[in-house]
PDB file of N, CA and C in Angstrom:
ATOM      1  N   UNK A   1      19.042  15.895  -0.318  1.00  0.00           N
ATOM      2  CA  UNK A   1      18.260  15.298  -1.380  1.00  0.00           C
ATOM      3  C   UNK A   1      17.167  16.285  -1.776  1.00  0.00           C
ATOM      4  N   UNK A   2      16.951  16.646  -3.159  1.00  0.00           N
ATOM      5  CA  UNK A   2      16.150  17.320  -3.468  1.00  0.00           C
ATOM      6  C   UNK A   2      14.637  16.688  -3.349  1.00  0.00           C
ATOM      7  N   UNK A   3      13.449  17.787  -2.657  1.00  0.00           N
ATOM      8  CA  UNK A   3      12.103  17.208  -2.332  1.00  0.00           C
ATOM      9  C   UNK A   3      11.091  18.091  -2.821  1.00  0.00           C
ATOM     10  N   UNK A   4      10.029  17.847  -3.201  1.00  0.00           N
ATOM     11  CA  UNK A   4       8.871  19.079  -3.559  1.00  0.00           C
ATOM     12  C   UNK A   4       7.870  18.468  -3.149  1.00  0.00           C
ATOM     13  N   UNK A   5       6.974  19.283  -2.819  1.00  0.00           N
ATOM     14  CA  UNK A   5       5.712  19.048  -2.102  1.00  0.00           C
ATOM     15  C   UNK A   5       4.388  19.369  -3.247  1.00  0.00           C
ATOM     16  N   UNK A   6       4.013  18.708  -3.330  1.00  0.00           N
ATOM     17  CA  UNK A   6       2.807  18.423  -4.547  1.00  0.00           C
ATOM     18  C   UNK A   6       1.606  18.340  -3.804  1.00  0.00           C
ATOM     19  N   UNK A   7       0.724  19.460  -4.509  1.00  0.00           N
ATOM     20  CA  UNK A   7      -0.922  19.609  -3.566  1.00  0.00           C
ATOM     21  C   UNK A   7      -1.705  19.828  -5.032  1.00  0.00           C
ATOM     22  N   UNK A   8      -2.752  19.246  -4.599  1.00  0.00           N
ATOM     23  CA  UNK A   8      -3.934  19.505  -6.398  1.00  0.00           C
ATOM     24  C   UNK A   8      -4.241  20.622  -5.944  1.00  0.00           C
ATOM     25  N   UNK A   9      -5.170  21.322  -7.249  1.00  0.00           N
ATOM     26  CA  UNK A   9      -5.497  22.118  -7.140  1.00  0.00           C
ATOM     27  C   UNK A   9      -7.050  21.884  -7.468  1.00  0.00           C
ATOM     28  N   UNK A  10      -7.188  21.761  -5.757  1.00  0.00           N
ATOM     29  CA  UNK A  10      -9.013  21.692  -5.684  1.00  0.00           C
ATOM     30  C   UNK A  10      -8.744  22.189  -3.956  1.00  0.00           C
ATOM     31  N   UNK A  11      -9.807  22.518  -3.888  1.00  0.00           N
ATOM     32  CA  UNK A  11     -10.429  22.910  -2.667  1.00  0.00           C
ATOM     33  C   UNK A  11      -9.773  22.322  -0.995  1.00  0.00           C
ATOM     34  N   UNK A  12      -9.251  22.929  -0.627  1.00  0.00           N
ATOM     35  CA  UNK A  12      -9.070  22.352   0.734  1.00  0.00           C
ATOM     36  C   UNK A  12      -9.498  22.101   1.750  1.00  0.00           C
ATOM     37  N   UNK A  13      -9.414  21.036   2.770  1.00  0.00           N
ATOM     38  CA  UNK A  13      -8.403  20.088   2.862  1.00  0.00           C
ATOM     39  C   UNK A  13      -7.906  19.219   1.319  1.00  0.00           C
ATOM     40  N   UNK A  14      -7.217  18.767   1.071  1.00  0.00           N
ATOM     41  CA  UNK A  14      -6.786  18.403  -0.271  1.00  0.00           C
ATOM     42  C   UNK A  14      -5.318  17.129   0.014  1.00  0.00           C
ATOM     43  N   UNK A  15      -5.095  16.097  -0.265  1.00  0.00           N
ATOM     44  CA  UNK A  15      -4.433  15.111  -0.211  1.00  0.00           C
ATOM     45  C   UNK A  15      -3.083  15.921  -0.629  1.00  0.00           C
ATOM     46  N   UNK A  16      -2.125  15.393  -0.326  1.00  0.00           N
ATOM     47  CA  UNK A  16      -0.754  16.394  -0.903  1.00  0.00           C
ATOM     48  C   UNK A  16       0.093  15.072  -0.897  1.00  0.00           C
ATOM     49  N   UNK A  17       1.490  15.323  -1.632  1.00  0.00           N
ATOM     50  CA  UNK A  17       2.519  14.242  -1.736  1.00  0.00           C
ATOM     51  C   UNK A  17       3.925  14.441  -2.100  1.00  0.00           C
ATOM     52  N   UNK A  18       4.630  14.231  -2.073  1.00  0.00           N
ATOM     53  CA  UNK A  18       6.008  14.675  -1.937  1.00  0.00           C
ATOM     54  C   UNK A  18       7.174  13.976  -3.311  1.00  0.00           C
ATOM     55  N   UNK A  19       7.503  14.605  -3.448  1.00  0.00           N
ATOM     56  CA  UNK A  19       8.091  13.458  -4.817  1.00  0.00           C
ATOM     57  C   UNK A  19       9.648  13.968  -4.585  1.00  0.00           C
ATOM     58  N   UNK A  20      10.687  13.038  -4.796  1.00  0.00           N
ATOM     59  CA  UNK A  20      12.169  12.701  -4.298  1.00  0.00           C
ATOM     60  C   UNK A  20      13.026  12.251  -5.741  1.00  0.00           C
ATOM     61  N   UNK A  21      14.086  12.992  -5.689  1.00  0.00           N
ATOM     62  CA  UNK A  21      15.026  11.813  -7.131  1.00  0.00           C
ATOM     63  C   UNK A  21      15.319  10.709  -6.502  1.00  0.00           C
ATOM     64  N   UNK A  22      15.106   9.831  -7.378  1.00  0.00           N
ATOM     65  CA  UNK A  22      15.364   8.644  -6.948  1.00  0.00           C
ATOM     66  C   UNK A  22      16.566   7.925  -7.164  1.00  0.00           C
ATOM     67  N   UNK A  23      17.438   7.739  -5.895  1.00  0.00           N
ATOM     68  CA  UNK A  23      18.355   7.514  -5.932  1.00  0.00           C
ATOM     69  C   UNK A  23      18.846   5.965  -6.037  1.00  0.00           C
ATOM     70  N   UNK A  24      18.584   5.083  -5.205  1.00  0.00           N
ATOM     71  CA  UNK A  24      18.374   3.556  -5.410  1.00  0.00           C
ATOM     72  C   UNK A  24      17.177   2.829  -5.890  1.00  0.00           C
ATOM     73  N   UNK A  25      17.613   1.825  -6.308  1.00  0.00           N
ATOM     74  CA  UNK A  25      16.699   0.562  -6.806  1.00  0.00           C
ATOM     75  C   UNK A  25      15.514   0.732  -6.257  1.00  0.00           C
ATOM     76  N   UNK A  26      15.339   0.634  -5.057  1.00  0.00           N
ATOM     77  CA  UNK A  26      14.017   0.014  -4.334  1.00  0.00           C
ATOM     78  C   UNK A  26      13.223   1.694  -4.396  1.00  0.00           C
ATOM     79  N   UNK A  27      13.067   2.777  -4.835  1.00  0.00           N
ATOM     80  CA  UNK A  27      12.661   3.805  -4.447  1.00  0.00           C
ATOM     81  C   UNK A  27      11.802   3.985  -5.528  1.00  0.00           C
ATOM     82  N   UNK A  28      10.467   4.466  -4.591  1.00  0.00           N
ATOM     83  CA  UNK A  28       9.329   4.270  -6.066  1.00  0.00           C
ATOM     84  C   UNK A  28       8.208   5.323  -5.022  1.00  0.00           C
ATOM     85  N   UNK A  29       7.300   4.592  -5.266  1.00  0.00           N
ATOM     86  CA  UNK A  29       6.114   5.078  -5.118  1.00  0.00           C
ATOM     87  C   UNK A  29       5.917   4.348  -3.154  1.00  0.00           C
ATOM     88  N   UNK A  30       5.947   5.117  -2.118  1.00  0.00           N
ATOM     89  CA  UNK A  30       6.438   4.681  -0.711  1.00  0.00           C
ATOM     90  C   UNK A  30       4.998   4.848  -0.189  1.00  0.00           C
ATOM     91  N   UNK A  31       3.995   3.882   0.380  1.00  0.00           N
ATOM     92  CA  UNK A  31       2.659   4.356   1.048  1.00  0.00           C
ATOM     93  C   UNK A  31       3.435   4.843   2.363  1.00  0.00           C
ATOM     94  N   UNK A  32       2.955   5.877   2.820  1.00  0.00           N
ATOM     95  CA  UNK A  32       2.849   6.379   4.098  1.00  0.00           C
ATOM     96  C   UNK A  32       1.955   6.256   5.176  1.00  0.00           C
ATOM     97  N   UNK A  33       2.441   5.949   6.326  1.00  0.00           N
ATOM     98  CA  UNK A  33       1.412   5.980   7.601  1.00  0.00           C
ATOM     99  C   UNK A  33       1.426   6.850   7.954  1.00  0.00           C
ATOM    100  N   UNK A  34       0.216   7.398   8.784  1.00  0.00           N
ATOM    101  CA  UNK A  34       0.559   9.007   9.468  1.00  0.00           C
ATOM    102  C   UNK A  34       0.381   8.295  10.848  1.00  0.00           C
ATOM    103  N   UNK A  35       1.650   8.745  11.938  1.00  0.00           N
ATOM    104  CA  UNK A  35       1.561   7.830  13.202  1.00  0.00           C
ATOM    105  C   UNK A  35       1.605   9.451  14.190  1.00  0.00           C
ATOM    106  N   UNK A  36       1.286   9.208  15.644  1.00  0.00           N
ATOM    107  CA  UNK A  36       1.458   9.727  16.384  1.00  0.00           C
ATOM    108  C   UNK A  36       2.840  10.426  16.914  1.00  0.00           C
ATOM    109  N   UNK A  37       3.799   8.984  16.972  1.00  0.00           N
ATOM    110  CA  UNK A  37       5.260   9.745  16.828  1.00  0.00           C
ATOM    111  C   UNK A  37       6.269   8.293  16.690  1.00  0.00           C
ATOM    112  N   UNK A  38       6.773   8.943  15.525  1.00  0.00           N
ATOM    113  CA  UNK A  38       8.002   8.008  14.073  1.00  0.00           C
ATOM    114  C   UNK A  38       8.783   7.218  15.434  1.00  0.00           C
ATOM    115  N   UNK A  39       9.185   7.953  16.316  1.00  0.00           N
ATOM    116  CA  UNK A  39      10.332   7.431  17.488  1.00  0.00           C
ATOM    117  C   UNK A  39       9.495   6.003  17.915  1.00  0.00           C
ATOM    118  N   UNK A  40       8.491   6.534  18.450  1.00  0.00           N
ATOM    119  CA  UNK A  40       7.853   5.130  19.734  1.00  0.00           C
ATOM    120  C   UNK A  40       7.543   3.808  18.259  1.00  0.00           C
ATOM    121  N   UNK A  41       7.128   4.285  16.850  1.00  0.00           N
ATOM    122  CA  UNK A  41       6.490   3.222  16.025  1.00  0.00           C
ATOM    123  C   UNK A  41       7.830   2.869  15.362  1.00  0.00           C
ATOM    124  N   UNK A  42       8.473   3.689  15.089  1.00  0.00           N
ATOM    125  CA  UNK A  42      10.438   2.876  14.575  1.00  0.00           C
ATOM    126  C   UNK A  42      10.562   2.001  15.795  1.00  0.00           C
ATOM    127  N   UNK A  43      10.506   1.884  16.712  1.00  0.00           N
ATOM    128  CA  UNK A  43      11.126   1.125  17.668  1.00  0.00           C
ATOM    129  C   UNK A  43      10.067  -0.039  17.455  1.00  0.00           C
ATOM    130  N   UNK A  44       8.892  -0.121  17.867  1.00  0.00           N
ATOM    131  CA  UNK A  44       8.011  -0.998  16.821  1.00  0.00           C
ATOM    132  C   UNK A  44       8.521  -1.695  16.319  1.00  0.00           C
ATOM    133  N   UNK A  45       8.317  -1.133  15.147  1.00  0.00           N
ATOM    134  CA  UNK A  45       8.814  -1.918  13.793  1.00  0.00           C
ATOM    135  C   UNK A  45       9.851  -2.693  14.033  1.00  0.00           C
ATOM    136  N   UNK A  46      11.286  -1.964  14.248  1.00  0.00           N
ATOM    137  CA  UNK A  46      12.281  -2.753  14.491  1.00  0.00           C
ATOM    138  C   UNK A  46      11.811  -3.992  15.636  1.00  0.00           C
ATOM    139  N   UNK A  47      11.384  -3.810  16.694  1.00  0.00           N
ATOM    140  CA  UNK A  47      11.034  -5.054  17.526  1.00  0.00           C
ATOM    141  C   UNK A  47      10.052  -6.300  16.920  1.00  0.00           C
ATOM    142  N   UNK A  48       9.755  -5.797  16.113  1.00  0.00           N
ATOM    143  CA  UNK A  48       8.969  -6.748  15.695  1.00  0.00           C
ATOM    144  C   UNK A  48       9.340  -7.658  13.612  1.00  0.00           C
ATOM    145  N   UNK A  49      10.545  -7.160  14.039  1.00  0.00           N
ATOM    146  CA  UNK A  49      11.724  -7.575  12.712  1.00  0.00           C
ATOM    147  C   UNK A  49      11.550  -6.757  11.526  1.00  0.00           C
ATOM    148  N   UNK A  50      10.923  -5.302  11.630  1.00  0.00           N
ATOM    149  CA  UNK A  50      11.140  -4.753  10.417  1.00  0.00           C
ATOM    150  C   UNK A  50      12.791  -3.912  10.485  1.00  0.00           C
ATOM    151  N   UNK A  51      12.824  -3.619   9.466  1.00  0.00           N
ATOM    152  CA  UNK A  51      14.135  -2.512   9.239  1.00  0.00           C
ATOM    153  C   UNK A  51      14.209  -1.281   8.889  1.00  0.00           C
ATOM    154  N   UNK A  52      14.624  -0.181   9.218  1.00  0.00           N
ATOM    155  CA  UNK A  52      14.747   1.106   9.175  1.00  0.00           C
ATOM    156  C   UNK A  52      16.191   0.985   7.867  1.00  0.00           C
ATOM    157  N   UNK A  53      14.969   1.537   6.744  1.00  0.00           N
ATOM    158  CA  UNK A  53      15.938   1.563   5.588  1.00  0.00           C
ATOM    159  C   UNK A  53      16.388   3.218   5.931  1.00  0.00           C
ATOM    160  N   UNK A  54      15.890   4.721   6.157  1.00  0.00           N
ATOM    161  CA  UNK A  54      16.150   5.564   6.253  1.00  0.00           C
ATOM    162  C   UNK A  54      15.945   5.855   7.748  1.00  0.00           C
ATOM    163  N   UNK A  55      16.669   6.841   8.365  1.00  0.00           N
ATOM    164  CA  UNK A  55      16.216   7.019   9.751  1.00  0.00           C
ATOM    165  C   UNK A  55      15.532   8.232   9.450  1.00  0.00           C
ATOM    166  N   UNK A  56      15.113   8.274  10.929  1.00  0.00           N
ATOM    167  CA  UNK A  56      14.041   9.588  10.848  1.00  0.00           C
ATOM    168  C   UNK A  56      14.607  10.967  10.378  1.00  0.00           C
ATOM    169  N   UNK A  57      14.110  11.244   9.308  1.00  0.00           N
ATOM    170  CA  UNK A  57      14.538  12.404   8.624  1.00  0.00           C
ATOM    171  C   UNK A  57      13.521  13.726   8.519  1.00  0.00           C
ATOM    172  N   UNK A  58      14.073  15.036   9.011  1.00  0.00           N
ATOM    173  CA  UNK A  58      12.936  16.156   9.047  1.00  0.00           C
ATOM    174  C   UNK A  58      12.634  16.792   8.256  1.00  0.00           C
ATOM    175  N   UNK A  59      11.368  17.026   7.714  1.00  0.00           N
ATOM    176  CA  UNK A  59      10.891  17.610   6.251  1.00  0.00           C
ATOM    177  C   UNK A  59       9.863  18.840   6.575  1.00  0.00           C
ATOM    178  N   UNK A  60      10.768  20.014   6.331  1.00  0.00           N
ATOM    179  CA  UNK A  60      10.322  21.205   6.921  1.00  0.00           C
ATOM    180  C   UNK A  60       8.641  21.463   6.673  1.00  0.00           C
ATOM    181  N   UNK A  61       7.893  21.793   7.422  1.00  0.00           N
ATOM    182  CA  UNK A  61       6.639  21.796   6.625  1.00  0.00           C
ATOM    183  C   UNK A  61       5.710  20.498   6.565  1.00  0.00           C
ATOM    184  N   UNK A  62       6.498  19.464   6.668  1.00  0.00           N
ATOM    185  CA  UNK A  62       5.988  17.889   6.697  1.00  0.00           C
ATOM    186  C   UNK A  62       5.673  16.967   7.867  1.00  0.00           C
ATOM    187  N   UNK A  63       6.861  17.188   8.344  1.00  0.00           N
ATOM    188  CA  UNK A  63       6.905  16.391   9.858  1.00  0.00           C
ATOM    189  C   UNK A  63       8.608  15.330  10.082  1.00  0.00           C
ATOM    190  N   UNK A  64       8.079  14.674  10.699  1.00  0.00           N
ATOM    191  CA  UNK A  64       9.201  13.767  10.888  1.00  0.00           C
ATOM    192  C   UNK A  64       8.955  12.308   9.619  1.00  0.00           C
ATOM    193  N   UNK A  65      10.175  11.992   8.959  1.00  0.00           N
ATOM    194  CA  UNK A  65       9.552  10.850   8.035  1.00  0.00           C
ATOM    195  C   UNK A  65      10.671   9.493   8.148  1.00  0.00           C
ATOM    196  N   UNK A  66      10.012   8.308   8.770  1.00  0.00           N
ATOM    197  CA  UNK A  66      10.878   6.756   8.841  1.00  0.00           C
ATOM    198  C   UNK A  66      10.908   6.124   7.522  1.00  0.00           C
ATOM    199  N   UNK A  67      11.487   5.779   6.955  1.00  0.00           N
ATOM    200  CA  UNK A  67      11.292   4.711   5.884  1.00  0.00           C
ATOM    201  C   UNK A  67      11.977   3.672   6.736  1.00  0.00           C
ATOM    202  N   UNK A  68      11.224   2.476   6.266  1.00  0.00           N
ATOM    203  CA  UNK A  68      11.368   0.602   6.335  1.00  0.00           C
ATOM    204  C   UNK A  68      11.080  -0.279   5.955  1.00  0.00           C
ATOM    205  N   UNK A  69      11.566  -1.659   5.588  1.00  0.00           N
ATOM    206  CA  UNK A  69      10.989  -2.678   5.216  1.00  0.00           C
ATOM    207  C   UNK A  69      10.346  -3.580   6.057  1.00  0.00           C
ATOM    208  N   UNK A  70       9.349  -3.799   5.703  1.00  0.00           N
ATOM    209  CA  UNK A  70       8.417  -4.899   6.835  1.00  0.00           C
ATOM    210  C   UNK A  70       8.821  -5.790   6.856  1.00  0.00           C
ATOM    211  N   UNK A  71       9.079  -7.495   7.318  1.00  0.00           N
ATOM    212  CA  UNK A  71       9.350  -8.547   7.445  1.00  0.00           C
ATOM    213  C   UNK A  71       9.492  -9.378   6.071  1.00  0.00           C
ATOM    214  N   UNK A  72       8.132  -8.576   5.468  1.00  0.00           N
ATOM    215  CA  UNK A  72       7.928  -8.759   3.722  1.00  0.00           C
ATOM    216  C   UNK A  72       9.155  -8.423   2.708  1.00  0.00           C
ATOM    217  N   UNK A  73       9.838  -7.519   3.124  1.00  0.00           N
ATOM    218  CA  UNK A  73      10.299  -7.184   1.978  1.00  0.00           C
ATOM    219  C   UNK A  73       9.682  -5.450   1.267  1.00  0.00           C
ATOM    220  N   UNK A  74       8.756  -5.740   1.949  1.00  0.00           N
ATOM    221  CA  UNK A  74       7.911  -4.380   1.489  1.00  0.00           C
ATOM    222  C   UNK A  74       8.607  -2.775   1.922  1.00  0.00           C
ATOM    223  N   UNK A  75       8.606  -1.644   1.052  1.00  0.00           N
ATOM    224  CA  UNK A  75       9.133  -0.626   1.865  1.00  0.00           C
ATOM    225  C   UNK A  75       7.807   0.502   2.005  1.00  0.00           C
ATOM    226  N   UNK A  76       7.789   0.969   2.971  1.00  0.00           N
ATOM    227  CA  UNK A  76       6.979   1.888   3.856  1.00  0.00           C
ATOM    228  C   UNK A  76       7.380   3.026   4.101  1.00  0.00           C
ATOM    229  N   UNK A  77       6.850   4.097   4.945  1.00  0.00           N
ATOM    230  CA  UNK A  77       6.943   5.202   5.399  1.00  0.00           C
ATOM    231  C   UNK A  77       5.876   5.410   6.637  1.00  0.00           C
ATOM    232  N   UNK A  78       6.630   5.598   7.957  1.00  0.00           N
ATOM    233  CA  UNK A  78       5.759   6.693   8.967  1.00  0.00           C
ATOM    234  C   UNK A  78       5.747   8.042   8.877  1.00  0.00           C
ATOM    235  N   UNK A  79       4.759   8.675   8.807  1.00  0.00           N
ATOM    236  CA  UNK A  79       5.369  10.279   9.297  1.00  0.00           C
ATOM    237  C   UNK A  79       4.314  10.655  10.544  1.00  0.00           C
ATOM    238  N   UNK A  80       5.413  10.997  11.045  1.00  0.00           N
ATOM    239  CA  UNK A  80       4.886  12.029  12.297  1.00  0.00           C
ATOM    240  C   UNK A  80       5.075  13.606  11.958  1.00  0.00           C
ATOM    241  N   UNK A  81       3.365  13.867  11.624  1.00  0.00           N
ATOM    242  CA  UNK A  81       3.068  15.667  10.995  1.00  0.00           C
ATOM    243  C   UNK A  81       3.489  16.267  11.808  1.00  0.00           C
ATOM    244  N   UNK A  82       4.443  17.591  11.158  1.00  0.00           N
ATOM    245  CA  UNK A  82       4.241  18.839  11.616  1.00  0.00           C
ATOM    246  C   UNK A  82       3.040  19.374  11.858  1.00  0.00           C
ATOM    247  N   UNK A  83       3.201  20.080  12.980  1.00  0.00           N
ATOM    248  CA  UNK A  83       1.843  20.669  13.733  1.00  0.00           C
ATOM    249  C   UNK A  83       1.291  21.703  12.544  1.00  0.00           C
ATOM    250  N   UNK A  84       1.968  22.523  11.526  1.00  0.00           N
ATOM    251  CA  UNK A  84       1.957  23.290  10.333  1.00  0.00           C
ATOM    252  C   UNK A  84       1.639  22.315   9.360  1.00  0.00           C
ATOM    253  N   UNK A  85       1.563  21.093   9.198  1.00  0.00           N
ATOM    254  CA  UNK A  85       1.798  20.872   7.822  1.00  0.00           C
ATOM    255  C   UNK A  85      -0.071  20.613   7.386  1.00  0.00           C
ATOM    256  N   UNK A  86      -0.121  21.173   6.243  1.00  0.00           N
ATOM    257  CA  UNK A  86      -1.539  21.478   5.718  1.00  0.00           C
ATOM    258  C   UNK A  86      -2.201  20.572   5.242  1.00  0.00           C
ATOM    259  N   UNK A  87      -1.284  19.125   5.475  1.00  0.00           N
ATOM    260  CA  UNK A  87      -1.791  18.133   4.795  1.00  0.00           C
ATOM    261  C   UNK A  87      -2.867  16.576   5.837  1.00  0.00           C
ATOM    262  N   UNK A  88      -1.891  17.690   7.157  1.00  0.00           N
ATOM    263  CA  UNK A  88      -1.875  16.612   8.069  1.00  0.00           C
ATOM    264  C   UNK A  88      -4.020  16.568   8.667  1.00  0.00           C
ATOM    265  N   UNK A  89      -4.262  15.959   9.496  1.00  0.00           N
ATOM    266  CA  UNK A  89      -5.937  15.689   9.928  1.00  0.00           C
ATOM    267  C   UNK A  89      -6.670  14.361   9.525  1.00  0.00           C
ATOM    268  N   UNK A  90      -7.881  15.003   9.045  1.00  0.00           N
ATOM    269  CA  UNK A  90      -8.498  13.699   8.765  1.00  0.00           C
ATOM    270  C   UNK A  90      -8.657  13.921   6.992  1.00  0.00           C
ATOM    271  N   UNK A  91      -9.107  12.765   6.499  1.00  0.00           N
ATOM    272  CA  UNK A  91      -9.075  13.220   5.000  1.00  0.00           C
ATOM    273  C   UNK A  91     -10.083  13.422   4.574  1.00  0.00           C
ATOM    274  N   UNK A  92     -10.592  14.409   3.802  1.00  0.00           N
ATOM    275  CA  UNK A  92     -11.684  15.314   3.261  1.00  0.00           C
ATOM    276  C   UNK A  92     -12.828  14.228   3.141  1.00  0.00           C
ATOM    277  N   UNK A  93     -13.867  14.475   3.035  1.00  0.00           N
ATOM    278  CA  UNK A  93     -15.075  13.978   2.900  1.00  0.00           C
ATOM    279  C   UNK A  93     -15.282  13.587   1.169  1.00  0.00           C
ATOM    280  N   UNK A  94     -14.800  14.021   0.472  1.00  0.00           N
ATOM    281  CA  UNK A  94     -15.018  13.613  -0.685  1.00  0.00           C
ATOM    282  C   UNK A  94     -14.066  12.018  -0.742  1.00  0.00           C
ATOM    283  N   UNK A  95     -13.074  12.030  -0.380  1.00  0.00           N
ATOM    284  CA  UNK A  95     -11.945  10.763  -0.372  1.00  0.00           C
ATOM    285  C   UNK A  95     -11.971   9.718   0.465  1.00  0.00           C
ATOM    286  N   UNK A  96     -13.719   9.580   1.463  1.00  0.00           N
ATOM    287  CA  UNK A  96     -13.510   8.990   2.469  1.00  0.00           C
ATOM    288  C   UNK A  96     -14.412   7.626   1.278  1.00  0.00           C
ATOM    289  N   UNK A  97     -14.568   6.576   1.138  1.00  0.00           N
ATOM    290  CA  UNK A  97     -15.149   4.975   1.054  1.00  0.00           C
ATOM    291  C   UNK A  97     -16.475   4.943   2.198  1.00  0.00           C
ATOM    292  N   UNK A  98     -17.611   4.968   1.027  1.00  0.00           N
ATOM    293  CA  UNK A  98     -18.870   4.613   1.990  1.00  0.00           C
ATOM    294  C   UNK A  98     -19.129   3.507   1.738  1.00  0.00           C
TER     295      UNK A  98
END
């Protein structure tokens, strides 16, 4: 599946995002969690009645990425960062809610 990695162009650290053709219905705009590791929180999820619409898939540069639906109906994303990926930490001080 074709993927590109989208970063603004302002100052870094800097929010980044990934954009996908979209192949089915339900595929849009996916919030992401950033988890410790996709394996131990997929198992999670599933135990606790969500569904693993994609399995863990590796995105060079990115990390590890789960897609699922919550109990809701809702679809999601974990990723567990690559130790490289420039996006991964805490989020810049300008983007934080005081």
């Amino acid at each position: 599946m074709p993927y590109w990695l989208v970063t603004p162009r302002i100052q870094a650290p800097a929010p980044g995002a990934g954009i996908a053709r979209r192949e089915l219905a339900w595929q849009g705009i996916t919030p992401t969690i950033d988890v410790e590791s996709a394996d131990d929180y997929a198992s999670k999820i599933v135990s606790e009645g969500g569904t693993i619409v994609i399995p863990k898939t590796s995105i060079p540069g990115v990390g590890e990425l789960v897609t699922f639906k919550d109990t809701e109906g809702n679809v999601l994303a974990i990723l567990e960062a690559a130790p490289a990926n420039a996006f991964a930490g805490p989020p810049p001080a300008w983007c934080l809610a005081k």
